[in-house]
C-alpha atoms as a PDB file:
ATOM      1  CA  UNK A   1      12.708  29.444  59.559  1.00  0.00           C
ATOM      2  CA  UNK A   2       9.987  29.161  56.693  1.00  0.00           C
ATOM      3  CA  UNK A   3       9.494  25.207  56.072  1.00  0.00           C
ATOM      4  CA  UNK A   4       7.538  25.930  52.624  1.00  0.00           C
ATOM      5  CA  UNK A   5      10.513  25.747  50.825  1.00  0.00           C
ATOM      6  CA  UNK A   6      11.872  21.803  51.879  1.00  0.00           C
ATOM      7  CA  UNK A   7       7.886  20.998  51.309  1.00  0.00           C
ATOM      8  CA  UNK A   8       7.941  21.999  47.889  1.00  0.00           C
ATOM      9  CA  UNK A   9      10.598  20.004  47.275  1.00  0.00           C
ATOM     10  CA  UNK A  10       9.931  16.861  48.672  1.00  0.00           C
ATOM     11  CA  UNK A  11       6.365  17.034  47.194  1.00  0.00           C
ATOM     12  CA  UNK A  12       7.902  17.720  43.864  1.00  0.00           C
ATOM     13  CA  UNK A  13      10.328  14.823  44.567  1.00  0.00           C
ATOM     14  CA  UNK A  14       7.607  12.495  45.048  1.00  0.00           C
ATOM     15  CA  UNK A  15       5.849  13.567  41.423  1.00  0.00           C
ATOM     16  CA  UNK A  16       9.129  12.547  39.849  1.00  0.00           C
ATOM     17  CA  UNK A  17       8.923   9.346  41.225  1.00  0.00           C
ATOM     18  CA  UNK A  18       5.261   8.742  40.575  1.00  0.00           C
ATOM     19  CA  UNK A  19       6.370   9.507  36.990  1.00  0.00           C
ATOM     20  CA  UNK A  20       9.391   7.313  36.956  1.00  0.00           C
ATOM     21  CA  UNK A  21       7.423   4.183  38.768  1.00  0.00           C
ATOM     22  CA  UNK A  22       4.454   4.651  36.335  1.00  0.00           C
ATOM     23  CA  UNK A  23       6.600   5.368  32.904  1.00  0.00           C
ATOM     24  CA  UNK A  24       8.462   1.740  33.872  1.00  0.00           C
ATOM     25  CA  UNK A  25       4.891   0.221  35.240  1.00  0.00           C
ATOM     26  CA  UNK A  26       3.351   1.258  31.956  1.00  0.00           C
ATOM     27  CA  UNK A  27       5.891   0.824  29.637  1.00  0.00           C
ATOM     28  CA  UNK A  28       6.372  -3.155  30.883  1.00  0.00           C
ATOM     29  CA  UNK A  29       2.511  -3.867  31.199  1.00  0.00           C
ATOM     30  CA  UNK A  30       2.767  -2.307  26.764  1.00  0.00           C
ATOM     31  CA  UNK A  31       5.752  -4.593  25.863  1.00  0.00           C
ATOM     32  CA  UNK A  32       4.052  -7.565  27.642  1.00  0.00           C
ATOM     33  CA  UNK A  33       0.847  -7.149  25.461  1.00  0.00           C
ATOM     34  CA  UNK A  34       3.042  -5.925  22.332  1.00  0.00           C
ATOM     35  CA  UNK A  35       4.591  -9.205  22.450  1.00  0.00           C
ATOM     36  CA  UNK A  36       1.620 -11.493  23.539  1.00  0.00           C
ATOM     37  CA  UNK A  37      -0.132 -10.188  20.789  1.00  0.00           C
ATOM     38  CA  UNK A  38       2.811 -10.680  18.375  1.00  0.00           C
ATOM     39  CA  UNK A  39       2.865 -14.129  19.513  1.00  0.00           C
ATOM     40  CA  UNK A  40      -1.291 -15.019  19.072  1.00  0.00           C
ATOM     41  CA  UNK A  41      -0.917 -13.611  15.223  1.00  0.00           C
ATOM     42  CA  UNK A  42       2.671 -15.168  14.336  1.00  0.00           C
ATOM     43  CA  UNK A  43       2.284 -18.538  15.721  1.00  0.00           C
ATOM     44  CA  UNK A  44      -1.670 -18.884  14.358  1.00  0.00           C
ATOM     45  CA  UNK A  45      -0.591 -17.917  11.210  1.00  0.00           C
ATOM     46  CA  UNK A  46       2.969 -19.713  11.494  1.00  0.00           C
ATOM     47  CA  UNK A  47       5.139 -17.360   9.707  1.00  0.00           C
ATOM     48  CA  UNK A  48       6.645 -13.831  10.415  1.00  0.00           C
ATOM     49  CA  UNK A  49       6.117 -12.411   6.773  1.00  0.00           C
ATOM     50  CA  UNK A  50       2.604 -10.887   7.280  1.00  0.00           C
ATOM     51  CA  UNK A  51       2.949  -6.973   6.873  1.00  0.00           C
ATOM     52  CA  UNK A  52      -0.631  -6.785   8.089  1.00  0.00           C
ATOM     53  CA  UNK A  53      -0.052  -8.069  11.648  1.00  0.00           C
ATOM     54  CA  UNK A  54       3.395  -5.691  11.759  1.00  0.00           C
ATOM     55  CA  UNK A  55       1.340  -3.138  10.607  1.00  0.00           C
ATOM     56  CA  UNK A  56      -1.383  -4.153  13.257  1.00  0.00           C
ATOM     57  CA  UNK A  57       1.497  -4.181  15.567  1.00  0.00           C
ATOM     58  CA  UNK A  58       2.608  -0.601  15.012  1.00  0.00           C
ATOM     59  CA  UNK A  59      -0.246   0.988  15.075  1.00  0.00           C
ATOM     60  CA  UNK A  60      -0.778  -0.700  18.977  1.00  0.00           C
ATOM     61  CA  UNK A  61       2.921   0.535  19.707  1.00  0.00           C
ATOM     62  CA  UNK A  62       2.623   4.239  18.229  1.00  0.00           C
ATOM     63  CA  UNK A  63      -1.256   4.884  19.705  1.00  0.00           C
ATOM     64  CA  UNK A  64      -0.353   3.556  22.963  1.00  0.00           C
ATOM     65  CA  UNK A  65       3.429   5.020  23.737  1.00  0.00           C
ATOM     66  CA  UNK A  66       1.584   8.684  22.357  1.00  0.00           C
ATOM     67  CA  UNK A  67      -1.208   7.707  24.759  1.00  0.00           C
ATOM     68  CA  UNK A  68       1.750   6.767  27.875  1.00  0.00           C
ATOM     69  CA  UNK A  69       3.217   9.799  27.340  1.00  0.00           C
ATOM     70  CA  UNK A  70       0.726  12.487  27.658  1.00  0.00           C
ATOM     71  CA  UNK A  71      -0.775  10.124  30.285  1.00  0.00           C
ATOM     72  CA  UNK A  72       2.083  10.170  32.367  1.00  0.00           C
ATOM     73  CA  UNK A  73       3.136  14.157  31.430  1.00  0.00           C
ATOM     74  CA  UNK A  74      -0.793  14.966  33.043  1.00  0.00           C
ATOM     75  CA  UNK A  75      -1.302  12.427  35.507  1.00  0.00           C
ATOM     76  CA  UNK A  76       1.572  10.123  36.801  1.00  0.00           C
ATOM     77  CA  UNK A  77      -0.633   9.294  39.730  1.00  0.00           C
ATOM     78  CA  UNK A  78      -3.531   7.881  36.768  1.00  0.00           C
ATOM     79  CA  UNK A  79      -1.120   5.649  35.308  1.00  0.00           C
ATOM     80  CA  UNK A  80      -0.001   4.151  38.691  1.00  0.00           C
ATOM     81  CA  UNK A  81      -3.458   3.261  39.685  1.00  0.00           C
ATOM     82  CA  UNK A  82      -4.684   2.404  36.383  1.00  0.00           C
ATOM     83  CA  UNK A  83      -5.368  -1.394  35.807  1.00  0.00           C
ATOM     84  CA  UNK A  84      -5.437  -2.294  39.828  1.00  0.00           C
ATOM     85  CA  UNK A  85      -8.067  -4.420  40.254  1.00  0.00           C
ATOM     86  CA  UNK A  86     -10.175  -2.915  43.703  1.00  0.00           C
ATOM     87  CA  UNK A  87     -12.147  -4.704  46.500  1.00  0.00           C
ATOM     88  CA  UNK A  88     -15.099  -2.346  45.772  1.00  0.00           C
ATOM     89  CA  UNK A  89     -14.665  -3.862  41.522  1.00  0.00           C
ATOM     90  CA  UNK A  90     -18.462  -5.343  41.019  1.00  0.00           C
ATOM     91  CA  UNK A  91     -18.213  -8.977  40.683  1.00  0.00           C
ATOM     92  CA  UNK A  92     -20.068  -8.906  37.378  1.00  0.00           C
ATOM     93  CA  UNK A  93     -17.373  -6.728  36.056  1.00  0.00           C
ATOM     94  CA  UNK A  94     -14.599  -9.430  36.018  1.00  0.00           C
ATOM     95  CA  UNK A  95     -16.614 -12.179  34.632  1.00  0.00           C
ATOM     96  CA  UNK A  96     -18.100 -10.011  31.891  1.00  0.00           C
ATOM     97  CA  UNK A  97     -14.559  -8.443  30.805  1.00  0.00           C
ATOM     98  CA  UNK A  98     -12.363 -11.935  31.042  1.00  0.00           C
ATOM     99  CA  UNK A  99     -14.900 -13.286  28.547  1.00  0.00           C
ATOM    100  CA  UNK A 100     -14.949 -10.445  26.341  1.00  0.00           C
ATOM    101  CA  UNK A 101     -10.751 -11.245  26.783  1.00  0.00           C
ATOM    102  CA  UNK A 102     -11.168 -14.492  25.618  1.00  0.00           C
ATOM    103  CA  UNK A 103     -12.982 -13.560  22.191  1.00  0.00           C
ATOM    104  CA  UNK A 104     -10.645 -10.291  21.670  1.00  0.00           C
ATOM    105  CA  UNK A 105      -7.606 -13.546  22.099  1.00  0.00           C
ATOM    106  CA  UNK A 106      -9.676 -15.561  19.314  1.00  0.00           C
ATOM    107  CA  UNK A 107     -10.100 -12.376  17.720  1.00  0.00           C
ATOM    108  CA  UNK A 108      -6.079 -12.664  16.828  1.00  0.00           C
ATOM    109  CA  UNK A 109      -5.789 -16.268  16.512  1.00  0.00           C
ATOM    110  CA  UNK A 110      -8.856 -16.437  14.119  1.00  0.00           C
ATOM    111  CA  UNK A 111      -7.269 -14.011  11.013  1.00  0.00           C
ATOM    112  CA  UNK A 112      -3.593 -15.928  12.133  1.00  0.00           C
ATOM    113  CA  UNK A 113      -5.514 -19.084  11.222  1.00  0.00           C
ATOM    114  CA  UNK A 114      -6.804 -17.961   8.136  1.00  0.00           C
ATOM    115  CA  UNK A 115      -3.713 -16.321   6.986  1.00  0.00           C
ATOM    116  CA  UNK A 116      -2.323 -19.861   7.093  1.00  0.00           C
ATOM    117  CA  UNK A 117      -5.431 -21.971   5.980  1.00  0.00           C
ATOM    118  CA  UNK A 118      -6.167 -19.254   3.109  1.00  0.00           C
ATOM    119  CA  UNK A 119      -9.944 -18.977   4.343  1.00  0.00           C
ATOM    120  CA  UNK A 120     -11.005 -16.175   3.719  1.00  0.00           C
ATOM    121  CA  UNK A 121     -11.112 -14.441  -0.106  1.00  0.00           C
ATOM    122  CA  UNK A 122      -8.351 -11.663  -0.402  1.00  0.00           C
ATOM    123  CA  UNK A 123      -9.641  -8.466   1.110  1.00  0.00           C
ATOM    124  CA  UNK A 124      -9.025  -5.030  -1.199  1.00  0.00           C
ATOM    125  CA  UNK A 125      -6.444  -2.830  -0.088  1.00  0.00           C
ATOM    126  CA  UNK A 126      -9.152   0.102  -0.011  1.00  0.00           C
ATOM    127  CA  UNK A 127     -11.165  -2.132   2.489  1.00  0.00           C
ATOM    128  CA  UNK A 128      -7.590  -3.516   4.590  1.00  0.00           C
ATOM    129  CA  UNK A 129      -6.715   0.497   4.838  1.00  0.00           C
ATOM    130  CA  UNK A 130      -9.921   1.631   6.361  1.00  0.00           C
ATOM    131  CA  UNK A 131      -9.705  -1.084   8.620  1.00  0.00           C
ATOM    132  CA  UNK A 132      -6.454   0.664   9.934  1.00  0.00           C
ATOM    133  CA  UNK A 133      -7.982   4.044   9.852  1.00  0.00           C
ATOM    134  CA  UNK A 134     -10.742   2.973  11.713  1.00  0.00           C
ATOM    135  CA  UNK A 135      -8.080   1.045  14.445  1.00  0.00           C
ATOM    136  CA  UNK A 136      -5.984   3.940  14.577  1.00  0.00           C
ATOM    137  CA  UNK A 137      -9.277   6.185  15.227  1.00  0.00           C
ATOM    138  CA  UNK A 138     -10.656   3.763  17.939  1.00  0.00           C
ATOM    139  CA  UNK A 139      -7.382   4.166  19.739  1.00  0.00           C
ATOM    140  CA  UNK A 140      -7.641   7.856  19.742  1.00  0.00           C
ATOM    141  CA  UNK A 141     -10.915   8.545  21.028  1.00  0.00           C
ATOM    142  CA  UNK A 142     -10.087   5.667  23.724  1.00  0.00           C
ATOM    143  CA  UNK A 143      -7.418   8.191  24.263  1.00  0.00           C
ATOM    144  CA  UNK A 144      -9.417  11.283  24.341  1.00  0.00           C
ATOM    145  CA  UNK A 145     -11.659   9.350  26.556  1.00  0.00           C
ATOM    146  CA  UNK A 146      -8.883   8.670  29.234  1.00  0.00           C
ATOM    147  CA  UNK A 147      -7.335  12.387  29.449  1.00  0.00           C
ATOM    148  CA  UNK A 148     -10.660  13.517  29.473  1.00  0.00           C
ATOM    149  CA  UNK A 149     -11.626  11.550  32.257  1.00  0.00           C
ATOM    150  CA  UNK A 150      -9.454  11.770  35.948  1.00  0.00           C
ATOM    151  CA  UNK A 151     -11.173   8.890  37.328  1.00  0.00           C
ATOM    152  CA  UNK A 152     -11.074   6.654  34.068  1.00  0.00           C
ATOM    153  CA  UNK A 153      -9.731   2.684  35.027  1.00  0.00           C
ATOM    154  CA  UNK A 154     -10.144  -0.812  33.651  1.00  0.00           C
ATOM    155  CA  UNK A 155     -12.826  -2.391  36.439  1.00  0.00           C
ATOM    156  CA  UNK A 156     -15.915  -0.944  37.200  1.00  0.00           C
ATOM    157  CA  UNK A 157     -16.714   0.849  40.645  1.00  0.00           C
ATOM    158  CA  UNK A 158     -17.994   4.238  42.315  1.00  0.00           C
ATOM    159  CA  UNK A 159     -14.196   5.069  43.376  1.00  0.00           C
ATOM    160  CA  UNK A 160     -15.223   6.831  46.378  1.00  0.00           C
ATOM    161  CA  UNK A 161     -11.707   6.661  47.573  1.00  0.00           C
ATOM    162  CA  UNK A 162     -10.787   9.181  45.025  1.00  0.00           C
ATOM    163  CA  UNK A 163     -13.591  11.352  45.306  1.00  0.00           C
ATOM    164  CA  UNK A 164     -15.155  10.666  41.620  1.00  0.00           C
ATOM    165  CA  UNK A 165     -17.076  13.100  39.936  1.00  0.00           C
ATOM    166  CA  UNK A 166     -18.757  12.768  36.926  1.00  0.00           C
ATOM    167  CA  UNK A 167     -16.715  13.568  33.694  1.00  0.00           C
ATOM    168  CA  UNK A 168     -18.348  16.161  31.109  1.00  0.00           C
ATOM    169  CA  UNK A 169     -15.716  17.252  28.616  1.00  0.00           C
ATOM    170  CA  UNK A 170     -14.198  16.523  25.992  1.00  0.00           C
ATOM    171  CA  UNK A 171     -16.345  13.246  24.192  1.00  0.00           C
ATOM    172  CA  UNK A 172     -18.214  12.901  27.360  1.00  0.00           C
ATOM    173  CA  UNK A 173     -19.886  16.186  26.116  1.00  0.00           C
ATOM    174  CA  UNK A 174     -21.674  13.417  23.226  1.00  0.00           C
ATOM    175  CA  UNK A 175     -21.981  10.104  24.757  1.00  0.00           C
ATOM    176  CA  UNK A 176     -21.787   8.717  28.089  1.00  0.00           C
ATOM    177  CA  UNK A 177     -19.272   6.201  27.392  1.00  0.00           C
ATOM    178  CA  UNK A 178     -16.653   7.131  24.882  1.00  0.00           C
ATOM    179  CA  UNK A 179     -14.029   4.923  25.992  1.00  0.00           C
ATOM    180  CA  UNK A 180     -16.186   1.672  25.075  1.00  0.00           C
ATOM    181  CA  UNK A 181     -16.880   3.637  21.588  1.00  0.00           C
ATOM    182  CA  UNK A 182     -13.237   3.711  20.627  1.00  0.00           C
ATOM    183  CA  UNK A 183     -12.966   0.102  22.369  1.00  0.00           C
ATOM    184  CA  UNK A 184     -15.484  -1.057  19.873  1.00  0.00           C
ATOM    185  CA  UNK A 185     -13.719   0.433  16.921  1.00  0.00           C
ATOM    186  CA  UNK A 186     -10.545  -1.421  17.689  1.00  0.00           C
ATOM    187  CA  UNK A 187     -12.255  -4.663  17.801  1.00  0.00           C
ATOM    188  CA  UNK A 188     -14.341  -4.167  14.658  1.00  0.00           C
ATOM    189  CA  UNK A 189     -11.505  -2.664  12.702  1.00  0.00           C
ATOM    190  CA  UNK A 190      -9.120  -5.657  13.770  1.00  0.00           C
ATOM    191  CA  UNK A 191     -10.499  -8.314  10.727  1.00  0.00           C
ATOM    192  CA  UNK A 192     -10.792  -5.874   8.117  1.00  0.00           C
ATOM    193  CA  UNK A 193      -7.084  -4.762   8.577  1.00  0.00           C
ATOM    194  CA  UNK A 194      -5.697  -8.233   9.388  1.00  0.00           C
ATOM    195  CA  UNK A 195      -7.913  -9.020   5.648  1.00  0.00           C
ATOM    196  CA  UNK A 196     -10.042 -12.084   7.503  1.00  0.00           C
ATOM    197  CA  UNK A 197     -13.880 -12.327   7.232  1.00  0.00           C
ATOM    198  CA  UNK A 198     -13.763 -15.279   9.936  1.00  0.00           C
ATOM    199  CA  UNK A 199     -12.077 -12.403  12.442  1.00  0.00           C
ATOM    200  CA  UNK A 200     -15.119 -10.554  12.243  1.00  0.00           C
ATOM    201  CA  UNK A 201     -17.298 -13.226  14.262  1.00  0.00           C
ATOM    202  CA  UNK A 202     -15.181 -13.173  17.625  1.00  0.00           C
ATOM    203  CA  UNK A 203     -15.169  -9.692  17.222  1.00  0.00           C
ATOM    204  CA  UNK A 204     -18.623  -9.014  16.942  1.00  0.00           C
ATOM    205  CA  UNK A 205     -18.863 -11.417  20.155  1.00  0.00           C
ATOM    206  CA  UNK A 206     -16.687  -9.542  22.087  1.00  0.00           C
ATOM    207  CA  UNK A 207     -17.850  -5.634  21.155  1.00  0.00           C
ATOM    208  CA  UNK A 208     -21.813  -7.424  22.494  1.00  0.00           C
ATOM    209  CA  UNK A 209     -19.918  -7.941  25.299  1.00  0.00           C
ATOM    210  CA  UNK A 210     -18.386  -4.461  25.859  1.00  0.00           C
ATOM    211  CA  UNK A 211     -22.293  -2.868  25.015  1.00  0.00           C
ATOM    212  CA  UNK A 212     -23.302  -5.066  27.827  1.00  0.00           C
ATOM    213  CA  UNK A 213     -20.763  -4.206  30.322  1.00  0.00           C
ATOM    214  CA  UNK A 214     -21.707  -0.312  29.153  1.00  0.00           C
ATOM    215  CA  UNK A 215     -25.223  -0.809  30.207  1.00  0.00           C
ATOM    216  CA  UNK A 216     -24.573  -2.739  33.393  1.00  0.00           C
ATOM    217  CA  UNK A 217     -21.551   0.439  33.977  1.00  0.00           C
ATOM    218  CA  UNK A 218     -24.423   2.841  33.482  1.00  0.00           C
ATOM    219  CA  UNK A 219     -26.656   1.539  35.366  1.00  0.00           C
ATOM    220  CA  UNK A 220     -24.200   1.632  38.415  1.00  0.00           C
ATOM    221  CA  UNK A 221     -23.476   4.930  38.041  1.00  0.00           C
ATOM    222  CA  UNK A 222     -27.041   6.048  37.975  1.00  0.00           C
ATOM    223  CA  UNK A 223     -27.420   4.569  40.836  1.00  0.00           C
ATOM    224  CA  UNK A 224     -24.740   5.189  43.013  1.00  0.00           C
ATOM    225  CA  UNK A 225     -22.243   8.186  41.850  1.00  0.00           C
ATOM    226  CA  UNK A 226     -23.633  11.027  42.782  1.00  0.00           C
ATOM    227  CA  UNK A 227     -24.507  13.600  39.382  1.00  0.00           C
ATOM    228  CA  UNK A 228     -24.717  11.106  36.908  1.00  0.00           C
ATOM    229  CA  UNK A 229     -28.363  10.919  36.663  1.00  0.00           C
ATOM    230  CA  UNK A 230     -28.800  14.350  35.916  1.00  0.00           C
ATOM    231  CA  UNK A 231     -25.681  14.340  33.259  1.00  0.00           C
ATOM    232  CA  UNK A 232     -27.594  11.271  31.643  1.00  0.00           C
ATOM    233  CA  UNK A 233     -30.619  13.271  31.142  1.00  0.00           C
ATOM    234  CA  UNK A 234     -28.407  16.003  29.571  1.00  0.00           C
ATOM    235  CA  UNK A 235     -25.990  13.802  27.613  1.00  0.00           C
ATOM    236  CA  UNK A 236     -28.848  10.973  26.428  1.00  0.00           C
ATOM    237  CA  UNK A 237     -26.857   8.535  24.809  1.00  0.00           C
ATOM    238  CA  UNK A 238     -24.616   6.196  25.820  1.00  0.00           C
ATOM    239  CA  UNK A 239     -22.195   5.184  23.111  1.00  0.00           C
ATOM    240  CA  UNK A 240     -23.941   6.282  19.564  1.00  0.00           C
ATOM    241  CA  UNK A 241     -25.352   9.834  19.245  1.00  0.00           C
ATOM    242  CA  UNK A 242     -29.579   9.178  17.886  1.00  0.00           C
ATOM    243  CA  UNK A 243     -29.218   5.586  18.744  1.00  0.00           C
ATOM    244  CA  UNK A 244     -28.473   4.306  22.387  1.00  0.00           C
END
């Protein structure tokens, strides 16, 4: 008696409940960071009537659930692993992204303040708007970056576990590192559509940061994932196309 059959299933079984554990994994770790956030602009600022930050905070929920679900439709398995923090992680990894956490934090905290304090001169819708654009944008092509990318996570390592290869398509075809691109936008975009000019100095802080922890990620990868020195000489830049 053929066996295929009971295989299919139970292999098909086990997708579904990849996709159930990581839908409820995901959709937690999004709620716990919808809310933190929603606390570090409501409690700076000490009042709930800011349409900004709601506005801030829909744009997070929309990008992100849009991002869960194709996520999760393409690779259940992706959004399981995603986020685990590995023995093989370099150690300058963690230090370099828990301080660039700490100014993204004051990054909130800062326009909060000066909602309350009434530091900064009011910003022009025009300028508040393409601040949101420009948000919404940086989510996306974080986005792209992840779908486009199998072996895409949060720490830095050579994930020889997985078998990594080096990613080519979609906006890896331009730079090298298109998820710290749309990274980048988010934090830029964050004081222009929260309307604070103080914002924009934590932010700046914490995007050096990320360009840092791209050129120590490159490095790595030059040297130790096989492929990526030859895609580097093809793709030359590493976040901004005629720049670096």
């Amino acid at each position: 008696m053929s066996t295929t059959q009971p295989n299919v299933k139970r292999k098909s079984s086990k997708q579904n409940d990849d996709l159930v554990r990581g839908a409820v994994q995901r959709g937690i770790q999004v709620l716990v960071i919808l809310l933190f956030y929603g606390l570090l602009l409501f409690i700076s600022a000490g009042r709930l009537d800011w349409p900004t930050a709601w506005g801030y905070l829909a744009v997070y929920l929309v990008t992100v659930c849009i991002n869960m679900t194709i996520i999760l439709r393409k690779n259940p398995e992706f959004a399981v692993e995603r986020g685990k923090v590995k023995e093989d992680t370099k150690g300058w990894d963690q230090w370099v992204t828990n301080i660039a956490g700490i100014f993204m934090i004051v990054g909130l905290i800062v326009p909060g303040l000066d909602r309350r304090f009434g530091w900064s001169s009011p910003f022009s819708f025009t300028l508040q708007l393409a601040g949101f654009i420009v948000l919404a944008l940086g989510y996306a092509l974080f986005s792209w970056a992840m779908l486009s990318n199998e072996f895409f996570e949060t720490t830095v390592r050579v994930q020889r576990d997985r078998g990594q290869t080096v990613a080519r398509s979609g906006p890896y075809h331009f730079v090298r590192h298109p998820g710290y691109v749309g990274m980048i936008l988010q934090l830029l975009s964050t004081p222009f559509a929260l309307g604070s000019w103080w914002g924009i100095l934590p932010a700046v802080i914490a995007a050096g940061l990320f360009i840092l922890r791209t050129a120590l990620e490159d490095r790595t990868l030059q040297t130790e994932l096989d492929g990526y020195a030859e895609y580097a000489e093809q793709v030359r830049y590493r976040l901004l196309p005629g720049v670096w």
